[in-house]
PDB file of N, CA and C in Angstrom:
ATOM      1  N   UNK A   1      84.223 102.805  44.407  1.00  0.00           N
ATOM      2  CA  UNK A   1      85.450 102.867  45.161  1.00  0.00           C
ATOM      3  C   UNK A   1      85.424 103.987  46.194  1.00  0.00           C
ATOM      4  N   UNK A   2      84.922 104.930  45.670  1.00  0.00           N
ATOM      5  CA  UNK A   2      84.534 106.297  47.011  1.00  0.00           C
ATOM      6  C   UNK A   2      83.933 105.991  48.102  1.00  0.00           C
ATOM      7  N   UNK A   3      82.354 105.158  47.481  1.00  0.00           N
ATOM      8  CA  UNK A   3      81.878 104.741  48.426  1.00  0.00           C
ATOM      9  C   UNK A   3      82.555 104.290  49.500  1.00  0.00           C
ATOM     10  N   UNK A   4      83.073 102.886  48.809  1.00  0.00           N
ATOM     11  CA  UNK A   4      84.024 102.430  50.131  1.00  0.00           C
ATOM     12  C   UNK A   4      85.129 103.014  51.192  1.00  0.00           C
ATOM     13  N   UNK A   5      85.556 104.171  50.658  1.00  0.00           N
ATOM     14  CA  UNK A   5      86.814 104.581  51.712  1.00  0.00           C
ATOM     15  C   UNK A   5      85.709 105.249  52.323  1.00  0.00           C
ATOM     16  N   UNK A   6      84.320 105.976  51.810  1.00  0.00           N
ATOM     17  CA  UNK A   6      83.689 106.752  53.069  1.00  0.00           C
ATOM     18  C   UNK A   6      83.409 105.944  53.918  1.00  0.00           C
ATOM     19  N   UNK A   7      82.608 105.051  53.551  1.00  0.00           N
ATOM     20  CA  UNK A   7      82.261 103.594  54.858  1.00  0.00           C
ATOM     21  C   UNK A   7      83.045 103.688  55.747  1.00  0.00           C
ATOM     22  N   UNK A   8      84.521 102.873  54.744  1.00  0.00           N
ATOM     23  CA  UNK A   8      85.770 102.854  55.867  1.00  0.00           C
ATOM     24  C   UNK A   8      86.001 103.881  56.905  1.00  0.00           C
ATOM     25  N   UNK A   9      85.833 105.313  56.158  1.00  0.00           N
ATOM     26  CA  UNK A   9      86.164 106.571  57.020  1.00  0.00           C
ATOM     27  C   UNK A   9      85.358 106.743  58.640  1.00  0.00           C
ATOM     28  N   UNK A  10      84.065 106.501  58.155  1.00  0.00           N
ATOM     29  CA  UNK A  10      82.730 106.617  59.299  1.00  0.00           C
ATOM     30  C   UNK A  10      83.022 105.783  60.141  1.00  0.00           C
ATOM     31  N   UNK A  11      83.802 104.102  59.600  1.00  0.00           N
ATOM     32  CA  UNK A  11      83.153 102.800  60.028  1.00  0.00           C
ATOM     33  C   UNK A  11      84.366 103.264  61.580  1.00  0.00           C
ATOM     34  N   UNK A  12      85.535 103.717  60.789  1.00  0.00           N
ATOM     35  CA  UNK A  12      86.705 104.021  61.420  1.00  0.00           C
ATOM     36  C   UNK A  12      86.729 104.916  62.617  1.00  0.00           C
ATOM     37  N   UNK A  13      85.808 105.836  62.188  1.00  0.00           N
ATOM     38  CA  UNK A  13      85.648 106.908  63.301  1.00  0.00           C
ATOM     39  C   UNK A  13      84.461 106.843  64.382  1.00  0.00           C
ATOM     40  N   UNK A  14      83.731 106.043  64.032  1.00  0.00           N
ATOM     41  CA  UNK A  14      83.028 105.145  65.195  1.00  0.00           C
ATOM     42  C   UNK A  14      83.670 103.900  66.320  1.00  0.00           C
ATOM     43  N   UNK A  15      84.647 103.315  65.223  1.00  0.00           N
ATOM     44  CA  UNK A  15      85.489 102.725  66.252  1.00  0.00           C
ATOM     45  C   UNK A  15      86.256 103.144  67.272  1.00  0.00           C
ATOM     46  N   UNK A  16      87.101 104.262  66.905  1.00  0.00           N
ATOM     47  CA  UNK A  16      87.653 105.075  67.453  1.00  0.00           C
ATOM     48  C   UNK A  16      87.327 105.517  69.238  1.00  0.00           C
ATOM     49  N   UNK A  17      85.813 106.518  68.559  1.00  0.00           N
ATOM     50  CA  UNK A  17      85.366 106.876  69.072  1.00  0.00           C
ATOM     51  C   UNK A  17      84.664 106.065  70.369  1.00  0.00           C
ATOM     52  N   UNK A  18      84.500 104.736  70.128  1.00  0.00           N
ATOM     53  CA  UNK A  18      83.423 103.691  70.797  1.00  0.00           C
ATOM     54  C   UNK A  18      84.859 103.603  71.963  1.00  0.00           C
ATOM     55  N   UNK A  19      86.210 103.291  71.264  1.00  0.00           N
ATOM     56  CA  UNK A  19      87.253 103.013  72.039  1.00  0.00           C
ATOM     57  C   UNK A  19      87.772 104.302  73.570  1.00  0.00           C
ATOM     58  N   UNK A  20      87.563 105.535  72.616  1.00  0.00           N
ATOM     59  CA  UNK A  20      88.230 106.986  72.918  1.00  0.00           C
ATOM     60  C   UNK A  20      87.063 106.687  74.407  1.00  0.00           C
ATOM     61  N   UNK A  21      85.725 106.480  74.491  1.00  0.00           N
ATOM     62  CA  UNK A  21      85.051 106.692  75.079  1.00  0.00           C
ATOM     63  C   UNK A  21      84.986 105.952  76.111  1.00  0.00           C
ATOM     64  N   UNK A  22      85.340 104.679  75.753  1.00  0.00           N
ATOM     65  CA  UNK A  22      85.407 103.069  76.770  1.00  0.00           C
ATOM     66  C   UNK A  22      86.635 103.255  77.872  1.00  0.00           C
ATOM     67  N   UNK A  23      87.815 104.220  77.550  1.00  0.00           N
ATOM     68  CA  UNK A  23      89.133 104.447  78.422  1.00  0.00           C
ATOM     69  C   UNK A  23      88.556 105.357  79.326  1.00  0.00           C
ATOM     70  N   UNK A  24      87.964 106.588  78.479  1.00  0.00           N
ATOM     71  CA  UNK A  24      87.467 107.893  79.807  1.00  0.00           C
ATOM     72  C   UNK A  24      86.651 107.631  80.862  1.00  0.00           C
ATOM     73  N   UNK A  25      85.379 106.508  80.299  1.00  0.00           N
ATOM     74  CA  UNK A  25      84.439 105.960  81.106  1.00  0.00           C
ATOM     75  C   UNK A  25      84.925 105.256  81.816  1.00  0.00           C
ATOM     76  N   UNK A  26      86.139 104.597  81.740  1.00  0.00           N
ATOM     77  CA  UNK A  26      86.802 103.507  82.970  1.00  0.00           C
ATOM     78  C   UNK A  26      87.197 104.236  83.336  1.00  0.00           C
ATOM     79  N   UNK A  27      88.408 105.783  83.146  1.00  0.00           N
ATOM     80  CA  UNK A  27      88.957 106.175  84.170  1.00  0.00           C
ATOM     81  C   UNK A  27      88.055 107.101  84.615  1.00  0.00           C
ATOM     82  N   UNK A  28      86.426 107.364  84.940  1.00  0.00           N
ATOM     83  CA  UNK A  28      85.483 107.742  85.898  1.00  0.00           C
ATOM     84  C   UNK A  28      85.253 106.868  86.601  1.00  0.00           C
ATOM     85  N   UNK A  29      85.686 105.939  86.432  1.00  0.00           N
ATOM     86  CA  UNK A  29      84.484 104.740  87.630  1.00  0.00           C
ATOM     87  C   UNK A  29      85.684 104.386  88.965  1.00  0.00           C
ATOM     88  N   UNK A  30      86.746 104.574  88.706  1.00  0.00           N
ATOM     89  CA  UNK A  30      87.763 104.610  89.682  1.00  0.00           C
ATOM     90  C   UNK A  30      87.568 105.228  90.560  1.00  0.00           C
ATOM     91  N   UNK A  31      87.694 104.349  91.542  1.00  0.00           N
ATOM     92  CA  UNK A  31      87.623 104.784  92.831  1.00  0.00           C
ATOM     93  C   UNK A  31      88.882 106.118  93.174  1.00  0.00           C
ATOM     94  N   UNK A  32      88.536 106.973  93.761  1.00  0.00           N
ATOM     95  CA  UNK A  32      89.817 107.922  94.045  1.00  0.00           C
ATOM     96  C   UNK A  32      91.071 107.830  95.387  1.00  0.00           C
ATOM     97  N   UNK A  33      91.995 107.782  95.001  1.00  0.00           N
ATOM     98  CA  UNK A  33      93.023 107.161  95.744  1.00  0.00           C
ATOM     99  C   UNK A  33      92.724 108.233  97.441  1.00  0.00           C
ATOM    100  N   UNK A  34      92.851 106.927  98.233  1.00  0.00           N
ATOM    101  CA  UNK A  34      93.074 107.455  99.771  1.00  0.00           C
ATOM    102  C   UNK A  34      93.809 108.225 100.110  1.00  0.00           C
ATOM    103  N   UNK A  35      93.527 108.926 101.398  1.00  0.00           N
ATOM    104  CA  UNK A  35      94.932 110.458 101.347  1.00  0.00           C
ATOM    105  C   UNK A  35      96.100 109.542 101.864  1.00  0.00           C
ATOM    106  N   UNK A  36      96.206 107.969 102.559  1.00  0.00           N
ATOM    107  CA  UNK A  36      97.306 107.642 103.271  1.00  0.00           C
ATOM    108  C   UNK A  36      97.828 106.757 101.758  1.00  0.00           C
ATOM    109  N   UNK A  37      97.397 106.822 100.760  1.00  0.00           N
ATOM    110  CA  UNK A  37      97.718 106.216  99.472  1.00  0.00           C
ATOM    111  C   UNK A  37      98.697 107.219  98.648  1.00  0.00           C
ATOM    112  N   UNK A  38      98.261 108.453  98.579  1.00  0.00           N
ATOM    113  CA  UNK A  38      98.898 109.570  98.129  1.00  0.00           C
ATOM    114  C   UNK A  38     100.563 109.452  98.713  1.00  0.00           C
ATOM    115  N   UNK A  39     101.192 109.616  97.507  1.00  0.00           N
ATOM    116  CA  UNK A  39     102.552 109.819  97.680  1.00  0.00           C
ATOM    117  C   UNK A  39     103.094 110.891  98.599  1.00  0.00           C
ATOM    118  N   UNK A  40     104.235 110.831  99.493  1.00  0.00           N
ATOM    119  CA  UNK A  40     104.255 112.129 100.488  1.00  0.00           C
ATOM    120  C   UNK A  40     105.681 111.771 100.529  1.00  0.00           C
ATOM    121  N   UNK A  41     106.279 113.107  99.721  1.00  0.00           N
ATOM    122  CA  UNK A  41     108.262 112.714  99.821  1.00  0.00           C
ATOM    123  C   UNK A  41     108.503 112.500 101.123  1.00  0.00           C
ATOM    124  N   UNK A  42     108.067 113.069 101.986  1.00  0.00           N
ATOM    125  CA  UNK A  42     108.625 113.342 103.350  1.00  0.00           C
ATOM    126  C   UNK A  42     108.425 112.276 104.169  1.00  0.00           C
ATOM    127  N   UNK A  43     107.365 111.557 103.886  1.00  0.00           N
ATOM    128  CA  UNK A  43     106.832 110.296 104.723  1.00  0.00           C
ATOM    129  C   UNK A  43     107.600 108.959 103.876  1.00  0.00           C
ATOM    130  N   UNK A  44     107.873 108.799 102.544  1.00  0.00           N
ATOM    131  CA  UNK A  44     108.360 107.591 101.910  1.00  0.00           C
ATOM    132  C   UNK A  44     109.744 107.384 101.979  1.00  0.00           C
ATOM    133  N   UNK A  45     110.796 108.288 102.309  1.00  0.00           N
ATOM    134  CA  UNK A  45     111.970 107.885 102.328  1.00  0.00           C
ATOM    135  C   UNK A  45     112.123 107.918 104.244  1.00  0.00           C
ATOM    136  N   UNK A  46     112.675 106.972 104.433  1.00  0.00           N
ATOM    137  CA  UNK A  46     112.807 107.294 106.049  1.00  0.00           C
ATOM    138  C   UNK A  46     114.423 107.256 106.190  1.00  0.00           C
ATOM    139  N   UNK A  47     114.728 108.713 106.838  1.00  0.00           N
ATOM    140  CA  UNK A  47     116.632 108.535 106.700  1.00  0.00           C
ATOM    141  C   UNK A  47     116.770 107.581 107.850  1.00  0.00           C
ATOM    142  N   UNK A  48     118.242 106.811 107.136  1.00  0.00           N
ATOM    143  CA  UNK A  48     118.739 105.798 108.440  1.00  0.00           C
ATOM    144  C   UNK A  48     119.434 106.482 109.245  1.00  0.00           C
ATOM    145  N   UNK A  49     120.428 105.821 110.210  1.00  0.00           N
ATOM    146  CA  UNK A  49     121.202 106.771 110.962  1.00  0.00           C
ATOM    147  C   UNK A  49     121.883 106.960 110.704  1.00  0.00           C
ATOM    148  N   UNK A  50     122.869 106.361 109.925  1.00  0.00           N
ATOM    149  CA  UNK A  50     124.489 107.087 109.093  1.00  0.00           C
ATOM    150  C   UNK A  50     123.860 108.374 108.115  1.00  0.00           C
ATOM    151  N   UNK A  51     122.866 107.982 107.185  1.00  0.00           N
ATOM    152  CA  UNK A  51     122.678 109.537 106.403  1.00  0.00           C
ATOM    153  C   UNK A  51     121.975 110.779 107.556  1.00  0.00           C
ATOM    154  N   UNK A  52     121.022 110.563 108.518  1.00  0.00           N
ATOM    155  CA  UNK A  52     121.385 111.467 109.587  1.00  0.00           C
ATOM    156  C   UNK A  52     122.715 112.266 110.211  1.00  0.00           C
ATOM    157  N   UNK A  53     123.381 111.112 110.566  1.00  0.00           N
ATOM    158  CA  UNK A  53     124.534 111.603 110.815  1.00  0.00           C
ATOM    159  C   UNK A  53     125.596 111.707 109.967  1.00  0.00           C
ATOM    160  N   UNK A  54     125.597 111.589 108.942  1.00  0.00           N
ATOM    161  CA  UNK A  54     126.529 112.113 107.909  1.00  0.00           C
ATOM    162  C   UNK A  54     127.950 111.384 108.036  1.00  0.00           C
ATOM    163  N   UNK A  55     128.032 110.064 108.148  1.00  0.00           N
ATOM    164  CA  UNK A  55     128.665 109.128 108.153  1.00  0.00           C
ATOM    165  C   UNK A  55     128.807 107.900 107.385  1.00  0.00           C
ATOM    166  N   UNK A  56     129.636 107.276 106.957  1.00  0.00           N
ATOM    167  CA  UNK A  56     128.893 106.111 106.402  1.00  0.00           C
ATOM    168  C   UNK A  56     128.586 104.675 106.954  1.00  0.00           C
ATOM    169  N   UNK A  57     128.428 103.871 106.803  1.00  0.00           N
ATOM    170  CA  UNK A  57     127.300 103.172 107.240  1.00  0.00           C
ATOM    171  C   UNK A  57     128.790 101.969 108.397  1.00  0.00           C
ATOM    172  N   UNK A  58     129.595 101.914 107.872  1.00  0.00           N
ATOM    173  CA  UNK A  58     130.734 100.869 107.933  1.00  0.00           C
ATOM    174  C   UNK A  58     131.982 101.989 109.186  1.00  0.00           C
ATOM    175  N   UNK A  59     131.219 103.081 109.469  1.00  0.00           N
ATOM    176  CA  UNK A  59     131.767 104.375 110.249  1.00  0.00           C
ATOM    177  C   UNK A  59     132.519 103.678 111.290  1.00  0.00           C
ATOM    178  N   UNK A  60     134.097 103.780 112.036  1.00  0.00           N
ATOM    179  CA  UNK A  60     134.244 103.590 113.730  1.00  0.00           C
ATOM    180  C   UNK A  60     133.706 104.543 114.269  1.00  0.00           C
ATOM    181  N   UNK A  61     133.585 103.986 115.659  1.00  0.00           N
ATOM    182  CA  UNK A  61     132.610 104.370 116.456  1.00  0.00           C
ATOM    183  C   UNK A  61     133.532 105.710 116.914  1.00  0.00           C
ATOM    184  N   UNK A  62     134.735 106.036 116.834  1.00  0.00           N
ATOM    185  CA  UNK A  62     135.120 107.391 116.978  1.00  0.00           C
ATOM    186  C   UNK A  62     134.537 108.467 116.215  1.00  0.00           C
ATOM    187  N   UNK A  63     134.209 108.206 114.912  1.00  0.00           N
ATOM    188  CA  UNK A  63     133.664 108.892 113.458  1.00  0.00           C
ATOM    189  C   UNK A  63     132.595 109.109 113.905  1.00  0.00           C
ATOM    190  N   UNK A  64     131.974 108.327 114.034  1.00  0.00           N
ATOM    191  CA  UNK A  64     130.381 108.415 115.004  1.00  0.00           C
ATOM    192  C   UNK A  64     130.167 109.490 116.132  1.00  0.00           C
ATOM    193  N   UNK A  65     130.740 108.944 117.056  1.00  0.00           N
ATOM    194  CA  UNK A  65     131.026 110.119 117.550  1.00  0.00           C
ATOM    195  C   UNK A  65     131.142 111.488 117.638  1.00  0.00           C
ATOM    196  N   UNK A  66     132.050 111.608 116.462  1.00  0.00           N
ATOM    197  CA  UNK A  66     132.619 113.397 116.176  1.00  0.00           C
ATOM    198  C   UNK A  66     131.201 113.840 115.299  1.00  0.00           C
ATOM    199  N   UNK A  67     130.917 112.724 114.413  1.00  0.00           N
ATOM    200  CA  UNK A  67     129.933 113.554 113.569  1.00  0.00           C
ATOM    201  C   UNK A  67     128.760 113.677 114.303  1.00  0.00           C
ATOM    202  N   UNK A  68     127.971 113.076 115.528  1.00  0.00           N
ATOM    203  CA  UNK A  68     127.353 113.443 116.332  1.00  0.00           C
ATOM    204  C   UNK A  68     127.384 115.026 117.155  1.00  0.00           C
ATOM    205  N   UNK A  69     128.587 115.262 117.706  1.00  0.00           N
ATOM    206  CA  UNK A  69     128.867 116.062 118.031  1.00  0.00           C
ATOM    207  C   UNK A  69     128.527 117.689 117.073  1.00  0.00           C
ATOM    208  N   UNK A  70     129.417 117.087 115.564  1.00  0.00           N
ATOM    209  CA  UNK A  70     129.417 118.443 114.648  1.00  0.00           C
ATOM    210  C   UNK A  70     127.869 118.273 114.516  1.00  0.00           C
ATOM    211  N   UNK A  71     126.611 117.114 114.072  1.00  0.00           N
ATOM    212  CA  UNK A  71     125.039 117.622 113.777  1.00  0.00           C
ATOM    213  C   UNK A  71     124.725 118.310 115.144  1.00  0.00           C
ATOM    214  N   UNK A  72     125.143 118.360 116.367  1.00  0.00           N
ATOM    215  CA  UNK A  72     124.217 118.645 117.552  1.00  0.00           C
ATOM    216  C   UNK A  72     124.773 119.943 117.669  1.00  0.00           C
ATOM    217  N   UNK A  73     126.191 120.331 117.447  1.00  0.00           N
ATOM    218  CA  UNK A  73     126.515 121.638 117.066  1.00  0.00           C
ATOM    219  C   UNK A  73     125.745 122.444 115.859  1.00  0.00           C
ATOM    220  N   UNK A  74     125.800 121.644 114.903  1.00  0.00           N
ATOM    221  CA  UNK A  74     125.141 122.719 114.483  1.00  0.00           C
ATOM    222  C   UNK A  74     123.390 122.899 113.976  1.00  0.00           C
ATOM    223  N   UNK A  75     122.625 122.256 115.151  1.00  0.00           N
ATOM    224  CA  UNK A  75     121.358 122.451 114.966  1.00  0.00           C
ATOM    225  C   UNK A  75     120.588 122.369 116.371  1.00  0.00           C
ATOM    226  N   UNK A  76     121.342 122.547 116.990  1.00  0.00           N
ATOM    227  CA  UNK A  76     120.912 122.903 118.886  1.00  0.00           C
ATOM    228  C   UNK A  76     119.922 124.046 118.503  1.00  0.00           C
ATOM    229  N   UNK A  77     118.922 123.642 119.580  1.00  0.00           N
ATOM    230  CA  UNK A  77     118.106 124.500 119.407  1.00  0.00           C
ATOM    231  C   UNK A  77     118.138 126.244 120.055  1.00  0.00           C
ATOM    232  N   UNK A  78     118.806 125.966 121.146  1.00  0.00           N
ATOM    233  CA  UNK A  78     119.370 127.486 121.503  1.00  0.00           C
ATOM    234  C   UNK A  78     120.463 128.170 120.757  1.00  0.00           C
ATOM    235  N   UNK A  79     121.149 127.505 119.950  1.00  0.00           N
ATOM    236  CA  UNK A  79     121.493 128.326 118.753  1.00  0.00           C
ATOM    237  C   UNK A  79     120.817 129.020 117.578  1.00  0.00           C
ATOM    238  N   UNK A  80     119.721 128.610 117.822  1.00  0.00           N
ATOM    239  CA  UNK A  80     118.616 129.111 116.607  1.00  0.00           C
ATOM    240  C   UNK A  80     117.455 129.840 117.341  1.00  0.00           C
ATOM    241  N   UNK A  81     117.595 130.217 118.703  1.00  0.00           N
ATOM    242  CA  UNK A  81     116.575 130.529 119.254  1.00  0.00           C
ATOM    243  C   UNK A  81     116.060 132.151 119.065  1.00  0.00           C
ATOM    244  N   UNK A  82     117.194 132.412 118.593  1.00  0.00           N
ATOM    245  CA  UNK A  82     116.990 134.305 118.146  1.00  0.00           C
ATOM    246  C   UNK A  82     116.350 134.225 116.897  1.00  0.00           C
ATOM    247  N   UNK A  83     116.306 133.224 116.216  1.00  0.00           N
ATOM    248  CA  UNK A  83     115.724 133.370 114.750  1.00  0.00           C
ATOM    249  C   UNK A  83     114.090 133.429 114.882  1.00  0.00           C
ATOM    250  N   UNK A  84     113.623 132.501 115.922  1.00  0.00           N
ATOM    251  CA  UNK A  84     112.357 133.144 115.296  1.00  0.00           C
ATOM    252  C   UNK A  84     111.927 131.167 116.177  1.00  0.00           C
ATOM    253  N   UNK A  85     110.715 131.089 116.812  1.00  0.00           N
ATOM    254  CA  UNK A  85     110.092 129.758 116.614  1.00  0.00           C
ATOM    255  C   UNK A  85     109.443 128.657 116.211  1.00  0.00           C
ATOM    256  N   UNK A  86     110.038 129.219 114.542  1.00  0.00           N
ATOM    257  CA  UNK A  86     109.291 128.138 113.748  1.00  0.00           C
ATOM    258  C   UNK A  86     111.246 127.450 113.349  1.00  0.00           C
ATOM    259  N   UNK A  87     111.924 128.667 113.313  1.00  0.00           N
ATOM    260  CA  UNK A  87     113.221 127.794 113.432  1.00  0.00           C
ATOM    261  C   UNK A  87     113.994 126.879 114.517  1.00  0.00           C
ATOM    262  N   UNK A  88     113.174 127.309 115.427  1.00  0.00           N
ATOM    263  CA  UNK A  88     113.337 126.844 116.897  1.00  0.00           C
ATOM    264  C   UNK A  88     112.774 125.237 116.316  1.00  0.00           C
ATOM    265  N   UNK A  89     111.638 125.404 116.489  1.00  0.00           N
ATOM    266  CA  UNK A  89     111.017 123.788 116.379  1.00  0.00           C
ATOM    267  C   UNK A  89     111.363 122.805 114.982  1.00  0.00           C
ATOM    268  N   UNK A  90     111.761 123.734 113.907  1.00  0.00           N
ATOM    269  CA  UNK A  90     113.051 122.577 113.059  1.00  0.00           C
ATOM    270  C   UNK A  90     114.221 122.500 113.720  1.00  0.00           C
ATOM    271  N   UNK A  91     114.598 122.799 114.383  1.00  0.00           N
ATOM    272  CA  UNK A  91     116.121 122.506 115.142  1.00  0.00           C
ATOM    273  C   UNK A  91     115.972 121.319 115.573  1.00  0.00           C
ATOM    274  N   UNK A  92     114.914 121.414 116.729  1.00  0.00           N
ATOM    275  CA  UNK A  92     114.085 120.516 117.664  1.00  0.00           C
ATOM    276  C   UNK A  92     114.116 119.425 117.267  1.00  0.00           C
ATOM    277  N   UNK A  93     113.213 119.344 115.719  1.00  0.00           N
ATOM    278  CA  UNK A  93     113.099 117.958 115.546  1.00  0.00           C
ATOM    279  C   UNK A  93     114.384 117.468 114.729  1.00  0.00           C
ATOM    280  N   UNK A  94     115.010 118.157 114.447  1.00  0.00           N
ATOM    281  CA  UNK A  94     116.486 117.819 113.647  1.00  0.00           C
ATOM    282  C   UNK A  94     117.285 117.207 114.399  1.00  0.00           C
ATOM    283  N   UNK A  95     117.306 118.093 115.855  1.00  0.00           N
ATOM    284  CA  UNK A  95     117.880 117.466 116.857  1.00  0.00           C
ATOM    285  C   UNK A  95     117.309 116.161 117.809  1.00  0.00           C
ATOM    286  N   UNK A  96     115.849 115.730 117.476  1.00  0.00           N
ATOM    287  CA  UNK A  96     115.753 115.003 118.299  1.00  0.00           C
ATOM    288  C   UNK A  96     115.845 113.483 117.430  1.00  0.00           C
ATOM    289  N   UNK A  97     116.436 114.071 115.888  1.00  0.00           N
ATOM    290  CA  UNK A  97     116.035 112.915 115.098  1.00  0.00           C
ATOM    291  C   UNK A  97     118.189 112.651 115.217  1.00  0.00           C
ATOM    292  N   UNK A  98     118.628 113.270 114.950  1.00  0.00           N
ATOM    293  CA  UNK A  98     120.456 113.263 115.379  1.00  0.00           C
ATOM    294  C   UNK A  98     120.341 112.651 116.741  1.00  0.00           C
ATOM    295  N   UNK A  99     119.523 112.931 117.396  1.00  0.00           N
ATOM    296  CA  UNK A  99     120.139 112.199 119.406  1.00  0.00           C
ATOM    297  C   UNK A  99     119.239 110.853 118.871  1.00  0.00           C
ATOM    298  N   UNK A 100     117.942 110.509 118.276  1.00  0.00           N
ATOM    299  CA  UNK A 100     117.576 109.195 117.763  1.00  0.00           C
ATOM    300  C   UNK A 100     118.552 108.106 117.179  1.00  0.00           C
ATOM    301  N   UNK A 101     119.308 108.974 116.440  1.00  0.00           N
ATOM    302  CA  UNK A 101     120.173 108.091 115.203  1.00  0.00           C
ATOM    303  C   UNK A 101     121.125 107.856 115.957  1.00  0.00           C
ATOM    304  N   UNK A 102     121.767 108.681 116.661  1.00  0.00           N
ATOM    305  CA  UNK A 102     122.870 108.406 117.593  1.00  0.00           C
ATOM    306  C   UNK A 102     123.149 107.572 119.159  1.00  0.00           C
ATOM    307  N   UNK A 103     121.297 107.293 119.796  1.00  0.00           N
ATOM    308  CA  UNK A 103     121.464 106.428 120.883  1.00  0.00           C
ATOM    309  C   UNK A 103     120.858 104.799 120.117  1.00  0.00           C
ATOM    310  N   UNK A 104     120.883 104.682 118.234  1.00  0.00           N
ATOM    311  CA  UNK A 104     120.284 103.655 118.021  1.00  0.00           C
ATOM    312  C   UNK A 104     121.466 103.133 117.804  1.00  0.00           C
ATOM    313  N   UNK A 105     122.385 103.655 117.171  1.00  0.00           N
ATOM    314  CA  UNK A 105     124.057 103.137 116.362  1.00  0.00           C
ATOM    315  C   UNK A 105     124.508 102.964 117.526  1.00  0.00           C
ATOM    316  N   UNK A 106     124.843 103.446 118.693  1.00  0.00           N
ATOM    317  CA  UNK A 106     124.777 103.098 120.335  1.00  0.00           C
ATOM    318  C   UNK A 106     124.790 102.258 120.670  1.00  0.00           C
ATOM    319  N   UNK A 107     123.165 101.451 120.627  1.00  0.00           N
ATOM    320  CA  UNK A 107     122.909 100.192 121.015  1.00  0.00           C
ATOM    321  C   UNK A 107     123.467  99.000 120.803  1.00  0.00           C
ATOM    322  N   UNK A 108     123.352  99.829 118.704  1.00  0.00           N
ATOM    323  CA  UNK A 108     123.618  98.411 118.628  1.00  0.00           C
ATOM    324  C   UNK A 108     125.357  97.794 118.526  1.00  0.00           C
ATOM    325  N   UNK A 109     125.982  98.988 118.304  1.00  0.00           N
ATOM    326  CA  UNK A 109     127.661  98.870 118.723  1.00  0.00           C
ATOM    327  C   UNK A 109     128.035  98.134 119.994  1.00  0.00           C
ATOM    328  N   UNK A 110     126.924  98.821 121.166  1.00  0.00           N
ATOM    329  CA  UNK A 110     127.496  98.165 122.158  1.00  0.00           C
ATOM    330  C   UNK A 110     126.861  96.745 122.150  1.00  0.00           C
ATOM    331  N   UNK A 111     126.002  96.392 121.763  1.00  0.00           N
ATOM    332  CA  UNK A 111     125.050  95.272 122.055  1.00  0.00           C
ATOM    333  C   UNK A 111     125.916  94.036 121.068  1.00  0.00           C
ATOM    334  N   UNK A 112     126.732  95.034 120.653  1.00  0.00           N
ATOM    335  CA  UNK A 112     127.457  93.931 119.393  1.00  0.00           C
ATOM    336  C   UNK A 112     129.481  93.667 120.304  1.00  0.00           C
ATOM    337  N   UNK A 113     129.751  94.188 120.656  1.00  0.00           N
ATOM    338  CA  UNK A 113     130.796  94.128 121.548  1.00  0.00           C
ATOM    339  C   UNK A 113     130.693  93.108 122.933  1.00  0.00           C
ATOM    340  N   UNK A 114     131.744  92.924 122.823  1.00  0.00           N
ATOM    341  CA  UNK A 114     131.579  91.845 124.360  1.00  0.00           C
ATOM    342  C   UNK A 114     131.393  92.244 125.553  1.00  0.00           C
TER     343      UNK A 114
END
């Protein structure tokens, strides 16, 4: 009866092992993911133009408006120009992504009006 659970024990830990070894060896043979494959927060969510402009999506075009006004107030780039030019050039693109969102909701308001 000893005999047998040692068998079992060995027979067991060779299986194991044959298994433990067959997963690691597959995950070496994988190819390694591309850098444009790699997850990048900044690149996977793309803001629309209401969360740009801090509006919601169903906004009148007066709302639109004002909240245009308050993002360009407060991320003009000559308002930030004493800080330094790395704050300069986030303004920049903050601002050029607020005047984006705001001549696209534009279009299509007017393009949708008679």
């Amino acid at each position: 009866m000893v005999l047998i659970v040692i068998m079992a024990f060995f027979i067991g830990y060779f299986v194991v092992l044959k298994a433990m070894a067959g997963r690691s060896r597959g995950k070496a043979h994988k190819e390694p993911l591309e850098p444009a494959r790699i997850a990048d927060p900044q690149k996977e969510a793309v803001p629309r133009w209401h969360d740009i402009l801090g509006v919601p999506e169903e906004a009148p075009m007066s709302d639109i408006v004002s909240a245009y006004h308050r993002q360009i107030d407060l991320y003009h780039p000559d308002k930030v120009a004493h800080l330094g030019p790395e704050l300069k050039a986030v303004a920049e693109n903050k601002t050029k992504a607020i005047q984006a969102a705001y001549d696209y909701i534009c279009s299509i308001k007017s393009a949708r009006s008679p």
